[in-house]
Protein backbone atom coordinates (compact mmCIF):
# COMPACT_ATOMS: atom_id res chain seq x y z
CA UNK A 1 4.90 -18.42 -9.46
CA UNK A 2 6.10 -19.64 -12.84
CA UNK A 3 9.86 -18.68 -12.39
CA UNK A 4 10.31 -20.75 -9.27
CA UNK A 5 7.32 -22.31 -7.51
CA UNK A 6 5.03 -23.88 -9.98
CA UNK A 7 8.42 -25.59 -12.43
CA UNK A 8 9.23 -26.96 -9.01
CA UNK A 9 5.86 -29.19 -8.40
CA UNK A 10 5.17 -29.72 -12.10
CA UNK A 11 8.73 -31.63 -11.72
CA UNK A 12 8.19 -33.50 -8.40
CA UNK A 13 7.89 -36.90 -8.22
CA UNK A 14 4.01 -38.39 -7.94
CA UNK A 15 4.70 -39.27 -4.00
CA UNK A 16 6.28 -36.11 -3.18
CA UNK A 17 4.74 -34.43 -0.28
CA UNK A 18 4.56 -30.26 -1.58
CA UNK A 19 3.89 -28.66 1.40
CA UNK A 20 2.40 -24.94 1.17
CA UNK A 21 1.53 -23.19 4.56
CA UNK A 22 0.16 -19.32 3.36
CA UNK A 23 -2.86 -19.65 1.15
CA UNK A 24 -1.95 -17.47 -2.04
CA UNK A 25 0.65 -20.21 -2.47
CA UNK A 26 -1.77 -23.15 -2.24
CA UNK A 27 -4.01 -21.67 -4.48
CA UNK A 28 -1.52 -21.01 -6.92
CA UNK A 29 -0.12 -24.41 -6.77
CA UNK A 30 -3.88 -25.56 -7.29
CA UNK A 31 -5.11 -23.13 -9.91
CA UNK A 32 -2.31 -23.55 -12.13
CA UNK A 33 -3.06 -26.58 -13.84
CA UNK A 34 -0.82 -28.55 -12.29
CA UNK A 35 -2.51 -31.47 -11.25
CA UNK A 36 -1.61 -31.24 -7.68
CA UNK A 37 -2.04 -30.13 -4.30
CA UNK A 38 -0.05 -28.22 -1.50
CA UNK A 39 -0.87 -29.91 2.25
CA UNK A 40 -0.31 -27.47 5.40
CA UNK A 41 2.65 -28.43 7.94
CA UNK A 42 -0.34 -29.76 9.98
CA UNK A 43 -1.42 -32.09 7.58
CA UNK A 44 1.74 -33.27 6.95
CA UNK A 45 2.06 -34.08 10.86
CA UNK A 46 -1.08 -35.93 10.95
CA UNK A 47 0.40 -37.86 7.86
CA UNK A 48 3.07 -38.73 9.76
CA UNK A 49 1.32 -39.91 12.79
CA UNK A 50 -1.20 -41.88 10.77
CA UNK A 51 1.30 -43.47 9.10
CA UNK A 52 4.43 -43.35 10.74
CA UNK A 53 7.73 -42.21 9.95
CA UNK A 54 7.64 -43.40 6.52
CA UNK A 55 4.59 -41.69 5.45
CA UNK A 56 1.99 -42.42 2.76
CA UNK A 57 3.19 -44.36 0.41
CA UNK A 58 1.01 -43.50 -2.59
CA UNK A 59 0.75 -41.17 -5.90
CA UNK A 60 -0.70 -37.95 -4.85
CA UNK A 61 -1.23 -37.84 -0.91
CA UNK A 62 -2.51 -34.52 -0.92
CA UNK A 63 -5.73 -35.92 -2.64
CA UNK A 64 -6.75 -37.75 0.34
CA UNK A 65 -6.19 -34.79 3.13
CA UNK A 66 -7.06 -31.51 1.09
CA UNK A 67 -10.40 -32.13 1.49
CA UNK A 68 -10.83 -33.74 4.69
CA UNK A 69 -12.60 -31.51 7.00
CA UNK A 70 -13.59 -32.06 10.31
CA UNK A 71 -17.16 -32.69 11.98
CA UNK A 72 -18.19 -29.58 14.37
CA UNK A 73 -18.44 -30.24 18.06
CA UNK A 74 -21.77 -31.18 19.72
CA UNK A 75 -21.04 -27.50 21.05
CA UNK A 76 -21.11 -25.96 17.72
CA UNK A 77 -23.86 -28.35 16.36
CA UNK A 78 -26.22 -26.78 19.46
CA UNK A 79 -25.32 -23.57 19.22
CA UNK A 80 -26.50 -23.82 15.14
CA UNK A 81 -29.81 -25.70 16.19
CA UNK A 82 -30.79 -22.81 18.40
CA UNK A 83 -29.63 -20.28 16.34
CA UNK A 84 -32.35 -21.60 13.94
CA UNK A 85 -34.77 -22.02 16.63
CA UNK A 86 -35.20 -18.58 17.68
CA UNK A 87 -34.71 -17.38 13.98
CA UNK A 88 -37.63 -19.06 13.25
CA UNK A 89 -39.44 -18.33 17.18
CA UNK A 90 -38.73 -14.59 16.04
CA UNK A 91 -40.39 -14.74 12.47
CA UNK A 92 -43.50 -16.31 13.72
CA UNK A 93 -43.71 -13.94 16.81
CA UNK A 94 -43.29 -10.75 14.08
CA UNK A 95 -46.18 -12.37 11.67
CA UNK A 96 -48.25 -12.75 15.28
CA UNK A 97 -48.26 -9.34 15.85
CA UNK A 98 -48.26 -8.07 12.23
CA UNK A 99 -51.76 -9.94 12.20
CA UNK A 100 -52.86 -8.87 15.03
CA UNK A 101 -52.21 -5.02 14.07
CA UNK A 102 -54.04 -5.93 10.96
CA UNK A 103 -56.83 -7.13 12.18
CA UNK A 104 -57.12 -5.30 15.70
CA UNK A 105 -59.76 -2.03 15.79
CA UNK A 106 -56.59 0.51 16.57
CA UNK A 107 -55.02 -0.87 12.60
CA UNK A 108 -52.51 1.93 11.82
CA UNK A 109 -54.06 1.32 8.29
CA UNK A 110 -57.44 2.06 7.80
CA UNK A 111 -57.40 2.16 3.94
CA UNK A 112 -56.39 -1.86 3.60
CA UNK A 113 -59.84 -3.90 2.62
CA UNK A 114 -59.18 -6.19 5.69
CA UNK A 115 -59.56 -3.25 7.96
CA UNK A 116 -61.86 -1.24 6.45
CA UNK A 117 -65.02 -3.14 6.96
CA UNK A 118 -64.18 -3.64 10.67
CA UNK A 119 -63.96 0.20 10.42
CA UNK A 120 -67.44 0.41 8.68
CA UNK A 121 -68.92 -1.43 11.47
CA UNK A 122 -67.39 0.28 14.46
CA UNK A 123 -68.24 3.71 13.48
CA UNK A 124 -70.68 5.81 15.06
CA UNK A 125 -74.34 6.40 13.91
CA UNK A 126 -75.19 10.08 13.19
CA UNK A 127 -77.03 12.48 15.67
CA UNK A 128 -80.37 13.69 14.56
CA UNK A 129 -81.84 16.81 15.21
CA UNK A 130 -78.92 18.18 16.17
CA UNK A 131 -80.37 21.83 16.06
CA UNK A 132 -82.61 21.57 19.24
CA UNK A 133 -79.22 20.87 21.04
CA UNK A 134 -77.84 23.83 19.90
CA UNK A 135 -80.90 26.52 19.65
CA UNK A 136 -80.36 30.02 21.01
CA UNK A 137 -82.16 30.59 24.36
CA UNK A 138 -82.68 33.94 26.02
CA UNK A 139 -80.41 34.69 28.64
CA UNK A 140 -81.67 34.70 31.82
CA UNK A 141 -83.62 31.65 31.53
């Protein structure tokens, strides 16, 4: 970086195009204190067919194309919108049936307050006199 690379655009001229294509060197060129900007071969060709074979004619070019990024399709766009949609379809579906295991009789927790009155309620009353159910009798009887 500093023997070669970075000496080189510190001494360029303000409307010198530096063109970087790998990203280690654009990021070098950019974290460096320099003050400038590499621009991809691609963005150099859109430069030149913006502005014909002259080019921009201005300090810095870079600064106007770094950052440029393009819009998404109305492809993409859709395919992010119903990504959402059944994120959120999915989360209110899972707190539907989390409720309804909360609050149905078959609750896999019968300890939580919510569910244990509805258990209080549904149980069964005790049998009385159980013992005349269950008193010997002589065989043959």
């Amino acid at each position: 970086g500093e023997q070669a690379l970075l000496p080189a655009v510190r001494s360029a001229e303000p409307d010198t195009v530096i063109v970087a294509d790998g990203f280690s060197c654009k990021t070098q060129i950019e974290q460096a204190g320099t003050g400038r900007g590499a621009l991809h071969v691609a963005q150099v060709m859109k430069i030149a067919r913006e502005h014909g074979p002259d080019g921009h004619r201005s300090e810095f070019p870079e600064q106007l194309y770094n950052h440029a990024r393009p819009a998404p399709g109305i492809a993409r766009r859709a395919r992010r919108l119903a990504t959402v949609g059944l994120s959120v379809a999915a989360i209110g579906a899972g707190a539907a049936v989390a409720r309804r295991l909360l609050t149905s009789r078959r609750s896999i927790c019968p300890t939580v307050a919510a569910c244990s009155s509805l258990h209080r309620r549904n149980r069964r009353k005790p049998v009385r006199n159980v013992s005349r159910f269950y008193t010997a009798r002589p065989l043959g009887v």
